[in-house]
Protein backbone atom coordinates (compact mmCIF):
# COMPACT_ATOMS: atom_id res chain seq x y z
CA UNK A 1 0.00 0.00 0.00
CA UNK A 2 1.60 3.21 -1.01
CA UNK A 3 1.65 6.77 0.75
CA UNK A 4 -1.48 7.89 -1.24
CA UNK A 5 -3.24 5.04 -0.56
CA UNK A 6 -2.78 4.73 2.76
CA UNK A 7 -3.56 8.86 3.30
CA UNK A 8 -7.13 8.04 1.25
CA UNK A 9 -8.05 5.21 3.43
CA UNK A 10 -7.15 7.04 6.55
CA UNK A 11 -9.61 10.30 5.12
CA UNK A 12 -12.27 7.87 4.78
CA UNK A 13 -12.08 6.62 7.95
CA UNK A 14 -12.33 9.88 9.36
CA UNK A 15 -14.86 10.70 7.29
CA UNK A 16 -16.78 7.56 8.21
CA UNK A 17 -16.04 7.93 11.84
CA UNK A 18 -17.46 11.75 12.35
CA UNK A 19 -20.50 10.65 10.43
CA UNK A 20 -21.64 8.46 12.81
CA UNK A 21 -24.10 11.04 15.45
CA UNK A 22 -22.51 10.82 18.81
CA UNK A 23 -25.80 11.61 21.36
CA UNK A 24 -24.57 11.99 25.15
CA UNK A 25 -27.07 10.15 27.20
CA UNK A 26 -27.17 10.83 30.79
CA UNK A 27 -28.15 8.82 33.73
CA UNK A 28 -30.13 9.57 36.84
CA UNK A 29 -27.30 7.62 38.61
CA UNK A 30 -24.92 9.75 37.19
CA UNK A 31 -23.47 7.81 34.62
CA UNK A 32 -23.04 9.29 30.99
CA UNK A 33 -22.77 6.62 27.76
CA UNK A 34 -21.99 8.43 24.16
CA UNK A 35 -24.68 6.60 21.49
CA UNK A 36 -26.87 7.43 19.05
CA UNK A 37 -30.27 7.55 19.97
CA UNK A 38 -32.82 5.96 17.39
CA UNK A 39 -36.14 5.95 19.10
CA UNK A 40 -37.87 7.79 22.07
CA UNK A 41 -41.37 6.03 23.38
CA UNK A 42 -43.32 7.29 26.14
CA UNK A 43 -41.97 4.51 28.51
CA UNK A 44 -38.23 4.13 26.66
CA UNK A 45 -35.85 5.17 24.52
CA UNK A 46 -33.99 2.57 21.97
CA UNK A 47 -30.07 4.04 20.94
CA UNK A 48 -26.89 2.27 19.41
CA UNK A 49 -23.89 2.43 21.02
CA UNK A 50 -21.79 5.25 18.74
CA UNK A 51 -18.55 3.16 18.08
CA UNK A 52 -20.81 0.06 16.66
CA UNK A 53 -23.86 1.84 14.35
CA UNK A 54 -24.44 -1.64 12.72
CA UNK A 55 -24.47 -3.68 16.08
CA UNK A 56 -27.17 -4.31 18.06
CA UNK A 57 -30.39 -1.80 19.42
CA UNK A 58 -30.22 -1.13 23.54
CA UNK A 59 -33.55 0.10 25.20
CA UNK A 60 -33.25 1.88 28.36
CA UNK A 61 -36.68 2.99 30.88
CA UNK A 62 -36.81 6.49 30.27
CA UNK A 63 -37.30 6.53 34.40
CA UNK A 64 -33.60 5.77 34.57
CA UNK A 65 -32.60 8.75 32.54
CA UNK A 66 -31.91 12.41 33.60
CA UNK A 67 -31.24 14.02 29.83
CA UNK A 68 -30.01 14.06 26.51
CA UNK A 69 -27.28 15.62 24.78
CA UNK A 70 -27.86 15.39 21.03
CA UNK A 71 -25.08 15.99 18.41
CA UNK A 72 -26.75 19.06 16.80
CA UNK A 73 -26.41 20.65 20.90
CA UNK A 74 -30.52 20.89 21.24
CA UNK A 75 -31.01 18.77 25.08
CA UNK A 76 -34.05 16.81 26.41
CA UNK A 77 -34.90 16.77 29.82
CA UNK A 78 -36.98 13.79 31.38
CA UNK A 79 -39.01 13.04 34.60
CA UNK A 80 -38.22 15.71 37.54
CA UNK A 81 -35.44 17.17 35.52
CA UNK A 82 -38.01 17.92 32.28
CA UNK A 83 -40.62 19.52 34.74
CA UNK A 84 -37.80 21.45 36.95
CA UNK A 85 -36.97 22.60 33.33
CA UNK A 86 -40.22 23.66 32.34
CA UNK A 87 -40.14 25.48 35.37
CA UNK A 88 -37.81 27.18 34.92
CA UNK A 89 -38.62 28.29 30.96
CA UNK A 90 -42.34 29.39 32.25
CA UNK A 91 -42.44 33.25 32.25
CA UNK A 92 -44.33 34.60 34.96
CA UNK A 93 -47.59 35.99 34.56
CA UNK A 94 -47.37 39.63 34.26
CA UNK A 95 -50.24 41.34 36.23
CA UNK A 96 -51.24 44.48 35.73
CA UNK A 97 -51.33 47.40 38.32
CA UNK A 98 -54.85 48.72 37.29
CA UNK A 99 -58.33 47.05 37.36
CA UNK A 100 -61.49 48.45 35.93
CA UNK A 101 -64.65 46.09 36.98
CA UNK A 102 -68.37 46.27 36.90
CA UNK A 103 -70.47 44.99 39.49
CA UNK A 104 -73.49 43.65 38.67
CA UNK A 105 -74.70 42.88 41.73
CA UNK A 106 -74.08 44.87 45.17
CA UNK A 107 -76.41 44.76 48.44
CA UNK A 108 -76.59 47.82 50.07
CA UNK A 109 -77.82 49.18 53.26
CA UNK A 110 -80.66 51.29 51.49
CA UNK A 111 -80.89 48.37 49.14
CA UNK A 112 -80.02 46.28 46.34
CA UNK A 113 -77.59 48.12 43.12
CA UNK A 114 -74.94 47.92 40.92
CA UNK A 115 -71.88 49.81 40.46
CA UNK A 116 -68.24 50.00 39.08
CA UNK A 117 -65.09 50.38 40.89
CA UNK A 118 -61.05 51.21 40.04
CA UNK A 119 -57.92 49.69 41.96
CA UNK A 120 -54.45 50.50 41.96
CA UNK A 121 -51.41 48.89 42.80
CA UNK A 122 -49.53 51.27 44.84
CA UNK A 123 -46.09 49.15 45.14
CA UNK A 124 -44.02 46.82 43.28
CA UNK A 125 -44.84 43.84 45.68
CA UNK A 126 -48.66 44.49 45.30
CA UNK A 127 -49.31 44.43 48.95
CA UNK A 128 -51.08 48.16 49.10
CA UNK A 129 -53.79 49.48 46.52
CA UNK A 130 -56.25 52.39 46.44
CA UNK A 131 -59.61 51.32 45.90
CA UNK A 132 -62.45 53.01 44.66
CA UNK A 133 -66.31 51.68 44.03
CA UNK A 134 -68.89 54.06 43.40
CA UNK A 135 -72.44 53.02 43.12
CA UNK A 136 -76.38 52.84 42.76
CA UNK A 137 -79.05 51.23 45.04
CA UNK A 138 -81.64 50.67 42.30
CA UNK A 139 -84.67 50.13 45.52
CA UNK A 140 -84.25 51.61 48.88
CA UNK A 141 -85.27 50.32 52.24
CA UNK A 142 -87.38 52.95 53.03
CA UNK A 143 -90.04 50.30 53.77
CA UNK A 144 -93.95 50.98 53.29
CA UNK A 145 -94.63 54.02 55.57
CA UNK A 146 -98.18 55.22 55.86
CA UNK A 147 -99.31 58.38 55.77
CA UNK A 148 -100.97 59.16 58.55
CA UNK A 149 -102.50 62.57 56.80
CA UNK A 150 -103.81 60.34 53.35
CA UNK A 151 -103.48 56.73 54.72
CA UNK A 152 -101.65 55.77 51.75
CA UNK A 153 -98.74 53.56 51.95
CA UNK A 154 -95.89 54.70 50.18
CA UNK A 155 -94.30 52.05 47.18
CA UNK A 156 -92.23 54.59 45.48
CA UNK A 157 -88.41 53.61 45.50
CA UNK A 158 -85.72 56.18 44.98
CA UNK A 159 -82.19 55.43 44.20
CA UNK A 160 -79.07 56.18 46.68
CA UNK A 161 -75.54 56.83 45.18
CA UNK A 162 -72.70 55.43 46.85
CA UNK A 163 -69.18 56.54 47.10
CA UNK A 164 -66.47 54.53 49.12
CA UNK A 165 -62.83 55.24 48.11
CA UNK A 166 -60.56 53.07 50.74
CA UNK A 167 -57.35 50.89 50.52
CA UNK A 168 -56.70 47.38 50.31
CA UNK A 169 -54.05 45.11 51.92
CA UNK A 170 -52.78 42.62 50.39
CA UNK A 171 -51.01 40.02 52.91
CA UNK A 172 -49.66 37.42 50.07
CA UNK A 173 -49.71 40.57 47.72
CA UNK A 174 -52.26 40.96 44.92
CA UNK A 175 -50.11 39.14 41.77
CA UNK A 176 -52.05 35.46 41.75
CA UNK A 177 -54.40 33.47 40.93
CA UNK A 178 -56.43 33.77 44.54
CA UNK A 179 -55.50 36.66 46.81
CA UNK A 180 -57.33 37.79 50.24
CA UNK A 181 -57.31 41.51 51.05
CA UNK A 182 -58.95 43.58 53.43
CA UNK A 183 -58.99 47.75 54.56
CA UNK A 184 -60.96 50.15 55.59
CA UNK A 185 -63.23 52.75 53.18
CA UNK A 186 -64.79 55.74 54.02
CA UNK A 187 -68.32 55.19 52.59
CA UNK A 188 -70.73 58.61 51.74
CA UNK A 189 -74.04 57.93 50.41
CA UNK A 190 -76.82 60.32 49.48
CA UNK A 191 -80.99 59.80 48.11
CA UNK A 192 -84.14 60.19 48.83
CA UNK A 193 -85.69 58.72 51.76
CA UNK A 194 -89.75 58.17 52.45
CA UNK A 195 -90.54 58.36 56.26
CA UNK A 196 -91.22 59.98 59.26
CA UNK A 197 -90.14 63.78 59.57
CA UNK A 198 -89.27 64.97 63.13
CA UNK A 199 -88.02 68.29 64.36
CA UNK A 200 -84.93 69.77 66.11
CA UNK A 201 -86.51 68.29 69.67
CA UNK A 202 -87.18 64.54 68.25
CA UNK A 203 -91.05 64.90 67.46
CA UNK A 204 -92.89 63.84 64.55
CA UNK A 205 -93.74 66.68 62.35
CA UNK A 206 -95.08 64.51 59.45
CA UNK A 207 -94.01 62.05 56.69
CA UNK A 208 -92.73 62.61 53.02
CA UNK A 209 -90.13 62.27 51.39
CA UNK A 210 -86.32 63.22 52.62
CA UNK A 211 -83.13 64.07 51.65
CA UNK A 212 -80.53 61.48 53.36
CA UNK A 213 -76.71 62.18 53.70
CA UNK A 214 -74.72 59.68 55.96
CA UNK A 215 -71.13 59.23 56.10
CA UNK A 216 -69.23 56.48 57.75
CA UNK A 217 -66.63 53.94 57.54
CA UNK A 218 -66.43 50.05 56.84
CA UNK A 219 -64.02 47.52 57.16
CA UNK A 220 -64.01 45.54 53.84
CA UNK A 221 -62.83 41.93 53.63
CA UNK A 222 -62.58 40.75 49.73
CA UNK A 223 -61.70 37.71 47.95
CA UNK A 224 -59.85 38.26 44.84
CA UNK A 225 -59.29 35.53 41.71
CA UNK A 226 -57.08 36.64 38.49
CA UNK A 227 -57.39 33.29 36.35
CA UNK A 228 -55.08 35.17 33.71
CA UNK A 229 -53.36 38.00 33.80
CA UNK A 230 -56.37 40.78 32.68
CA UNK A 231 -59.61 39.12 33.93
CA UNK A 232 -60.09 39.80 37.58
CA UNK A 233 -63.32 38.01 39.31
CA UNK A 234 -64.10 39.60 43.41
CA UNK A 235 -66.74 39.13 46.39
CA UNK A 236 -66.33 41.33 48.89
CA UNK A 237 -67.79 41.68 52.43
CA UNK A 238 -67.49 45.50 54.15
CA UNK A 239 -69.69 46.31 57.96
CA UNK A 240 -69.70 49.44 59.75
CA UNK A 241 -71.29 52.47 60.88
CA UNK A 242 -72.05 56.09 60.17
CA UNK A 243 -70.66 59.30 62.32
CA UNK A 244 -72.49 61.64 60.40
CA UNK A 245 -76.42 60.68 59.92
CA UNK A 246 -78.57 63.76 58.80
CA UNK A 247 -82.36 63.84 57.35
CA UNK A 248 -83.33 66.67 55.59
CA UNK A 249 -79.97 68.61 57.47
CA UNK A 250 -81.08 67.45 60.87
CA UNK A 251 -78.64 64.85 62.46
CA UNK A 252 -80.64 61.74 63.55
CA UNK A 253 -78.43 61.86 66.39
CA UNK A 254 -77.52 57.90 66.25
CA UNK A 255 -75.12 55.61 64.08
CA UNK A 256 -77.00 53.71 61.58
CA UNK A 257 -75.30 50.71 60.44
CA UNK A 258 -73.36 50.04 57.64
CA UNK A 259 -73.21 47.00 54.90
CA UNK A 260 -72.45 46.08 51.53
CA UNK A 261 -72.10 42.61 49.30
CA UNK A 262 -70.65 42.31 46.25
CA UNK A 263 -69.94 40.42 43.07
CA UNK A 264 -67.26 41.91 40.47
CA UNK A 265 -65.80 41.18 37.78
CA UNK A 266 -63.03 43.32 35.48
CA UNK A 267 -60.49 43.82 33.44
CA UNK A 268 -56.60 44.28 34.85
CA UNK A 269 -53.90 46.10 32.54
C-alpha cells in the first residue's frame, strides 16, 4: 500500500467515523454513555452504542434517565429534571397594576344596586392598593310608611348613590391566581328617603319624602381571583357604621349601620 493510498483510506475513515451522530445520554445515577439515539417512546428510549452503528439496538426505561445531549447541541430533559426545566422556561404571569370592573350585583344598606369600581397597585410587591367603588341602590329600604294625613302607603323607590374610596391590603400581595385583602373605606351615600319627619326636639312633624346624607366607615374583607393575567373576578364583604347621619340637614343623632355585598368582575392592565 503506497503513501497515497494509505492517506485516502485514513480520510475515509475519518470521514466515516465523524458521520456516525454521537448523542450523550445521561443517567439519573450519574453515569453518561456516548450513542446514538434511534427511538424515544413514552416509557423508553432505543439508541446504538456510537462506536458500533451496525451492532445491536439497547432500550433503556426512560425513568432511569436524567437528559439528553444530542449531536446538533438541542437537550431533552426527562421526569423531575423535564418539569424542573419547564419550570424554569415558564415566564411569569405579568399582572397588571390597574383594574377596571363592573359589578353587577351589590347589596346595600338602602338596598339592592350595581356599580363600578377602580384599583391600583400602589407598590411593586402588590401588597397596598387604592380602591375606589362608586355606586347605585336601584330600591331603597325605606319600607312601606303610611301616611298618617292620606293613609296611603308609600311604594315609590328612589335610588341612593354610593361613594367609598378606601385601601386594600394585600397580605400574600395581589399578583395570583387567589389573593385575600382587606382595609378600611370611608363610605358617603346620598338619596331620597320616604318616612317619618321629626323636628330639632325629636317629634314627629309629618311624613314625606327626605333628603338622606350619611357618612361612615367600613371595614371591607374581599376575595380576589385573576385566572389570567387581565380578567379579575371579586366578592367582597365591608360592615360598619355612620358618624355623620342627617335627614333633611337634621342629624338623627344615632349611628346607623353600615353594609355592603358584592360580586365583580373586570379587566386588569
Amino acid at each position: 500500500m503506497n503513501f497515497k493510498t494509505l492517506l485516502l483510506t485514513t480520510i475515509c475513515a475519518i470521514s466515516f467515523t465523524a458521520s456516525i451522530a454521537q448523542d450523550k445520554l445521561y443517567k439519573k445515577n450519574g453515569d453518561m454513555q456516548e450513542v446514538k439515539v434511534t427511538e424515544i417512546t413514552p416509557r423508553t428510549i432505543s439508541y446504538k452504542k456510537h462506536d458500533n452503528a451496525n451492532g445491536p439496538s439497547y432500550t433503556i426505561n426512560k425513568a432511569d434517565v436524567a437528559k439528553i445531549i444530542y449531536e446538533n447541541g438541542s437537550e431533552d430533559y426527562f421526569g423531575e429534571a423535564d418539569q424542573l426545566k419547564k419550570n424554569v422556561n415558564k415566564k411569569p404571569v405579568k399582572y397588571g397594576n390597574n383594574i377596571i370592573s363592573a359589578m353587577p350585583m351589590q347589596l346595600l344598606t338602602e338596598g339592592v344596586g350595581v356599580g363600578i369600581a377602580y384599583e391600583r397597585v400602589l407598590d411593586k410587591g402588590g401588597i397596598l392598593s387604592f380602591y375606589l367603588p362608586i355606586a347605585m341602590s336601584l330600591t331603597n329600604s325605606s319600607g312601606r310608611v303610611t301616611n298618617p294625613q292620606t293613609g296611603l302607603v308609600n311604594t315609590e323607590s328612589r335610588p341612593y348613590y354610593y361613594i367609598m374610596p378606601g385601601l386594600k391590603f394585600y397580605p400574600t400581595g395581589s399578583k395570583g391566581v387567589v389573593r385575600y385583602a382587606v382595609g378600611p373605606n370611608l363610605t358617603y351615600f346620598t338619596g331620597q328617603r320616604y318616612d317619618f319627619k321629626y323636628d330639632n326636639l325629636g317629634n314627629t312633624i309629618g311624613v314625606g319624602w327626605q333628603t338622606h346624607n350619611a357618612l361612615g366607615i367600613m371595614i371591607t374583607n374581599s376575595l380576589n381571583i385573576n385566572p389570567t393575567s387581565h380578567i379579575h373576578i371579586g366578592l367582597e364583604l365591608g360592615l360598619g357604621f355612620t358618624y355623620i347621619n342627617k335627614m333633611d340637614g337634621i342629624d338623627v343623632g344615632q349611628p346607623d349601620p353600615l353594609a355592603q355585598f358584592g360580586f365583580k368582575i373586570g379587566y386588569r392592565f
